[in-house]
C-alpha atoms as a PDB file:
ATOM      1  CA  UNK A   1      90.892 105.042 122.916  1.00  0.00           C
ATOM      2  CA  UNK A   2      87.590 105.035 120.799  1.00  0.00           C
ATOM      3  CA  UNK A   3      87.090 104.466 117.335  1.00  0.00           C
ATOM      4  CA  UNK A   4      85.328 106.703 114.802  1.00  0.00           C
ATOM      5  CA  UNK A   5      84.440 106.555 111.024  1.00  0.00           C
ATOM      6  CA  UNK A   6      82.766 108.667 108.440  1.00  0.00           C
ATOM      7  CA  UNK A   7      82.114 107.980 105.327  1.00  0.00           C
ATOM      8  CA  UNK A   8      80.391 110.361 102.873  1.00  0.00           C
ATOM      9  CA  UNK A   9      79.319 109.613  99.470  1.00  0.00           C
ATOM     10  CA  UNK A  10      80.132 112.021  96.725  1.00  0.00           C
ATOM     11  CA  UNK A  11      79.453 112.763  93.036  1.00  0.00           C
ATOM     12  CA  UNK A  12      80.825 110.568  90.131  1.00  0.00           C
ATOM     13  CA  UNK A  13      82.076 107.337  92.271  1.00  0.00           C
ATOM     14  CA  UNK A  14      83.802 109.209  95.139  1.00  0.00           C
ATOM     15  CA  UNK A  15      83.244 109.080  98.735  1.00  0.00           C
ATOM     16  CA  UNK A  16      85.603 110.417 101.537  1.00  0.00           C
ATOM     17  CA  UNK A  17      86.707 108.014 104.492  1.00  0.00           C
ATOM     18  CA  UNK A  18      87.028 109.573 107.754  1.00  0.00           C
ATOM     19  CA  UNK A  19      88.983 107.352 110.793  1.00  0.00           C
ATOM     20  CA  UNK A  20      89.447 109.020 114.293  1.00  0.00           C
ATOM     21  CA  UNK A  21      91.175 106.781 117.321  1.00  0.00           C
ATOM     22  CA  UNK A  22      90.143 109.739 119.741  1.00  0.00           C
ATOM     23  CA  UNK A  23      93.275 112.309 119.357  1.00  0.00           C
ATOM     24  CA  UNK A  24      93.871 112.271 115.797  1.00  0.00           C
ATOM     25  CA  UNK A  25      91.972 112.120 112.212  1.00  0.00           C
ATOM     26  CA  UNK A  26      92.380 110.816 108.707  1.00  0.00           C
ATOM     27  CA  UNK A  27      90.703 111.389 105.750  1.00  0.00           C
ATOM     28  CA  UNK A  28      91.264 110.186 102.073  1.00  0.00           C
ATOM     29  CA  UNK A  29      89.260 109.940  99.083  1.00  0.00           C
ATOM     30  CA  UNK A  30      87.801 106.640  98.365  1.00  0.00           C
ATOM     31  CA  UNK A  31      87.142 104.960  94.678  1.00  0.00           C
ATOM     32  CA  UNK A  32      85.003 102.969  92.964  1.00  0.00           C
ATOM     33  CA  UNK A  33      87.389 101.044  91.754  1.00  0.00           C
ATOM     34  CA  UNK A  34      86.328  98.987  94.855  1.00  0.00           C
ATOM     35  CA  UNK A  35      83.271  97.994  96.737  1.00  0.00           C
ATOM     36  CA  UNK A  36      84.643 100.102  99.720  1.00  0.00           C
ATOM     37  CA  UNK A  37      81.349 100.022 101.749  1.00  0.00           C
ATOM     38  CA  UNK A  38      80.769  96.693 101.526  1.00  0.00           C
ATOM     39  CA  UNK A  39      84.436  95.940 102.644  1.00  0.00           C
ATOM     40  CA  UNK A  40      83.313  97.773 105.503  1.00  0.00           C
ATOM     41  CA  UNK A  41      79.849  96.321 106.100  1.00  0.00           C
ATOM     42  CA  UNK A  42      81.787  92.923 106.017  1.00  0.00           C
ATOM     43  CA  UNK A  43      84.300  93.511 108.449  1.00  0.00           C
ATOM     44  CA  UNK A  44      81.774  94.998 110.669  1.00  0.00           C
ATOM     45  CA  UNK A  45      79.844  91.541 110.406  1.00  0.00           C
ATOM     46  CA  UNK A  46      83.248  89.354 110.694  1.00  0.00           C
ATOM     47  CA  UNK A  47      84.226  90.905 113.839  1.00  0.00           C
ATOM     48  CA  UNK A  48      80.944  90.786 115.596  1.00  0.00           C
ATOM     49  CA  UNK A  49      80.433  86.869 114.755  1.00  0.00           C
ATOM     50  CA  UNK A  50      83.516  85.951 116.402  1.00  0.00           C
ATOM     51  CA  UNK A  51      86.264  86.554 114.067  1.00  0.00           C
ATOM     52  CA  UNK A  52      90.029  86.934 114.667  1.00  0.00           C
ATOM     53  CA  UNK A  53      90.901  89.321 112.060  1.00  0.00           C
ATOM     54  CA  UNK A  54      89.038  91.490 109.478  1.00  0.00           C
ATOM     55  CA  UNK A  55      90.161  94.123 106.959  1.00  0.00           C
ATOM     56  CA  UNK A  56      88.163  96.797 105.004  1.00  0.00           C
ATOM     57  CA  UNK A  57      90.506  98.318 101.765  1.00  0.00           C
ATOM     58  CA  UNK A  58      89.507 102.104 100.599  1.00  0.00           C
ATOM     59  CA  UNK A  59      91.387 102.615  97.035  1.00  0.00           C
ATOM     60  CA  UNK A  60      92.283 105.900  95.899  1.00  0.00           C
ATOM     61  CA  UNK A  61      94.053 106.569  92.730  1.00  0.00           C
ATOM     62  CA  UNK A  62      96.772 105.476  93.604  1.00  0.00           C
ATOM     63  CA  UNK A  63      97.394 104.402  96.441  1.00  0.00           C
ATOM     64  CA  UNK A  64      94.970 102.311  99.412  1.00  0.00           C
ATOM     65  CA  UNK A  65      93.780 102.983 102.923  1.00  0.00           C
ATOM     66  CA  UNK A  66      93.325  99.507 104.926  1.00  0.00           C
ATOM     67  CA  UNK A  67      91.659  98.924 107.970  1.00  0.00           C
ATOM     68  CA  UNK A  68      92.481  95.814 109.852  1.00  0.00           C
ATOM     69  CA  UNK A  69      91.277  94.829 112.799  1.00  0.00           C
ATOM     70  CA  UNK A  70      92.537  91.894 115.469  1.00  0.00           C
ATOM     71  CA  UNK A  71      90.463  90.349 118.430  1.00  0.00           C
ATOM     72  CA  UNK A  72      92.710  89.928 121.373  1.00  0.00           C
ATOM     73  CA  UNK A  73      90.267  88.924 124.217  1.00  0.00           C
ATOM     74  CA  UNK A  74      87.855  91.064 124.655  1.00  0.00           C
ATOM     75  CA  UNK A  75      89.058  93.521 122.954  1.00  0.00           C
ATOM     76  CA  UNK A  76      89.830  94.305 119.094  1.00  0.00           C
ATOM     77  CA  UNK A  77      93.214  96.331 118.035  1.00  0.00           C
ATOM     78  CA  UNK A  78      92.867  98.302 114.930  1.00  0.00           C
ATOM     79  CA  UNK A  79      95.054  99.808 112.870  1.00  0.00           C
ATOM     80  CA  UNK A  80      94.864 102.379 109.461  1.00  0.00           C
ATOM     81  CA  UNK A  81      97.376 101.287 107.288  1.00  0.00           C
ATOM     82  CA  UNK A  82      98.290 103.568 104.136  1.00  0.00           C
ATOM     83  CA  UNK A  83     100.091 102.052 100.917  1.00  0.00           C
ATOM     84  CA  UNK A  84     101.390 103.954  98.056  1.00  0.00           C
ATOM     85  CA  UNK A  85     100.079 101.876  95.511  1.00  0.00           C
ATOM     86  CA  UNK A  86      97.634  99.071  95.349  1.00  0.00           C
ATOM     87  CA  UNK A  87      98.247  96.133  97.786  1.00  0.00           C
ATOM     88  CA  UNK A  88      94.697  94.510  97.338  1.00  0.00           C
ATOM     89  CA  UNK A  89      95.601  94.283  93.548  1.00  0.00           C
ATOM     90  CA  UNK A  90      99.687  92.999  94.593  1.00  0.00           C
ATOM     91  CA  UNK A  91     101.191  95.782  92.915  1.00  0.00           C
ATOM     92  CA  UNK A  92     102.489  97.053  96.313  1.00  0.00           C
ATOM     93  CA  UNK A  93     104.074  94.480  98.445  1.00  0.00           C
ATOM     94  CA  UNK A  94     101.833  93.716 101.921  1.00  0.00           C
ATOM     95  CA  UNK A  95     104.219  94.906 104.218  1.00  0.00           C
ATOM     96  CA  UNK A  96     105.119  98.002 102.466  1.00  0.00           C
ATOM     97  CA  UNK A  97     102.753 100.362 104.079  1.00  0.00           C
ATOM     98  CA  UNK A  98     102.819 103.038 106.775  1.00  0.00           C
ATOM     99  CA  UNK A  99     100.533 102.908 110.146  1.00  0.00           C
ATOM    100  CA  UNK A 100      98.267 106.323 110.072  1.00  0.00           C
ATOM    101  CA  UNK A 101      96.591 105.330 113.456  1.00  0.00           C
ATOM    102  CA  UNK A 102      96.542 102.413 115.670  1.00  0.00           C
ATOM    103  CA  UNK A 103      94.547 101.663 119.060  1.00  0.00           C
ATOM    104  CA  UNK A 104      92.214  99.748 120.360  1.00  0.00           C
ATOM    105  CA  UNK A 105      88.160  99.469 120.606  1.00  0.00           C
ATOM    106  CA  UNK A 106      85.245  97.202 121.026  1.00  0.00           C
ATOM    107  CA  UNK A 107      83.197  95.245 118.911  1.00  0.00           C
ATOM    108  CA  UNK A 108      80.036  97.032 119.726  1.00  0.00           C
ATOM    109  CA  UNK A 109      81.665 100.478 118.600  1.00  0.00           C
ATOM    110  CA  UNK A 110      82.832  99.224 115.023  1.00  0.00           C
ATOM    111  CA  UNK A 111      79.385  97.545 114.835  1.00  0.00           C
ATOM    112  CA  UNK A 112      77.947 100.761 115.948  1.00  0.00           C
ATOM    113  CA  UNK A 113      80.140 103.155 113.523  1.00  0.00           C
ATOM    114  CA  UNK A 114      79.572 100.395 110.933  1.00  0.00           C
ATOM    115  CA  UNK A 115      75.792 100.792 110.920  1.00  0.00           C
ATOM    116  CA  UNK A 116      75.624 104.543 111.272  1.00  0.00           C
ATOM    117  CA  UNK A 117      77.182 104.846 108.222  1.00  0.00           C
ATOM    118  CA  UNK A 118      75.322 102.523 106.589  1.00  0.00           C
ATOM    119  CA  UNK A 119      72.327 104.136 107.987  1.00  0.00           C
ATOM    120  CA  UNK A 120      73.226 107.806 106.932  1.00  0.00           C
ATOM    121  CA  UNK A 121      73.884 106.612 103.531  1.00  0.00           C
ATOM    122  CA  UNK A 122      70.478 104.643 103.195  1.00  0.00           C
ATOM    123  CA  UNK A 123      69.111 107.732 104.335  1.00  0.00           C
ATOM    124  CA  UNK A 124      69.988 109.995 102.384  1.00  0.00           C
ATOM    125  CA  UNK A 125      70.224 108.952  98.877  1.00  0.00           C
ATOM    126  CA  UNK A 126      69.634 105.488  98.979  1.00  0.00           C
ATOM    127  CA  UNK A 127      70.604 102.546  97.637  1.00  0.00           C
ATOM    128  CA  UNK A 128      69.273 103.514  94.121  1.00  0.00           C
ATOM    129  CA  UNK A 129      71.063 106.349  93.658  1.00  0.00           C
ATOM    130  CA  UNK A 130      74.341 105.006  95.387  1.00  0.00           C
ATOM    131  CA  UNK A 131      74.476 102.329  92.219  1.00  0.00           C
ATOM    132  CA  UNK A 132      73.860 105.560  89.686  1.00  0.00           C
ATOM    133  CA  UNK A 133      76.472 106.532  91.740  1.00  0.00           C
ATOM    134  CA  UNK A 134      79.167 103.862  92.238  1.00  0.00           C
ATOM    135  CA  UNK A 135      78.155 102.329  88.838  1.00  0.00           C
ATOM    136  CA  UNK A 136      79.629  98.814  89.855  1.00  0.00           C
ATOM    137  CA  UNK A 137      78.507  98.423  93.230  1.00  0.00           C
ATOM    138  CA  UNK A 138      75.223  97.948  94.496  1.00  0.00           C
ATOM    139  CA  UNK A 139      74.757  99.840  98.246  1.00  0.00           C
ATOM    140  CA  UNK A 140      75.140  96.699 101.232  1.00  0.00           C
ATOM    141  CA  UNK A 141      71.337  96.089 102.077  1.00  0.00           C
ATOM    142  CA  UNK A 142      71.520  92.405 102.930  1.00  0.00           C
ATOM    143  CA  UNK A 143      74.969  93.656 105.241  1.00  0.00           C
ATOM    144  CA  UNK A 144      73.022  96.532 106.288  1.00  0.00           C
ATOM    145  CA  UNK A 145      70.257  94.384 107.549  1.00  0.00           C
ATOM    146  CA  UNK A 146      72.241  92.127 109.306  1.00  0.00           C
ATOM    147  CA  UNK A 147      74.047  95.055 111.448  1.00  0.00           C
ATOM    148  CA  UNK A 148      70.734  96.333 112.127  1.00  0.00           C
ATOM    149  CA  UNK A 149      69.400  93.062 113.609  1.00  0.00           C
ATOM    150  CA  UNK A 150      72.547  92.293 115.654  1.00  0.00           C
END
């Protein structure tokens, strides 16, 4: 199984979160209410400096999309975890969630994903317009930079 993910910015502090394990796709709406991308930047940079775990929380209103991912030798499990309401916050309880997708990948695809979002985002409306944008969060450079020199 592979892992894909898409992320597109969108108007008035909205983006849309794509995750793909290979046979089937997800997609929710992602808020500003958190600093989504750089959840994901972050994990991207956990996993690929050696670390166990990482997680990456999309909010919508309500509700959150997690991504969590676990090293197990050489490999890393991942799973996309829905909750109705906001866990990251502790109004919903951390085990109270359903599994969307689960499988299993490599560090060098999530670092890979990881970047080419970053990348497409940088692209294409930058990091100054992705503030005007997300109003609270600035885009990732310094995480950006470090997935491009790894």
């Amino acid at each position: 199984m592979s892992l894909s993910i898409s992320y597109i910015v969108e108007d008035a502090g909205w983006a849309k979160i794509a995750i793909s394990d290979g046979d089937g796709e997800i997609a929710y709406d992602v808020s500003c209410l958190h600093d989504s991308l750089r959840d994901l930047a972050e994990l991207a940079i956990d996993i690929s400096s050696g670390a166990g775990a990482a997680k990456a929380t999309f909010m919508n209103e309500p509700g959150e999309l997690q991504l969590v991912l676990a090293r197990y030798g050489k490999k890393i499990a991942f799973e996309a975890r829905w909750f109705k309401d906001w866990e990251s916050w502790g109004i919903s309880s951390p085990s109270d969630y359903d599994v969307l997708l689960k499988g299993e990948t490599t560090v060098e695809c999530i670092v890979e994903q990881v970047t080419a979002v970053l990348t497409r985002i940088h692209e294409r409306i930058g990091p100054s317009k992705y503030k005007e944008t997300w109003v609270e969060h600035e885009f990732p450079v310094e995480q950006y930079r470090k997935l491009i020199d790894a």
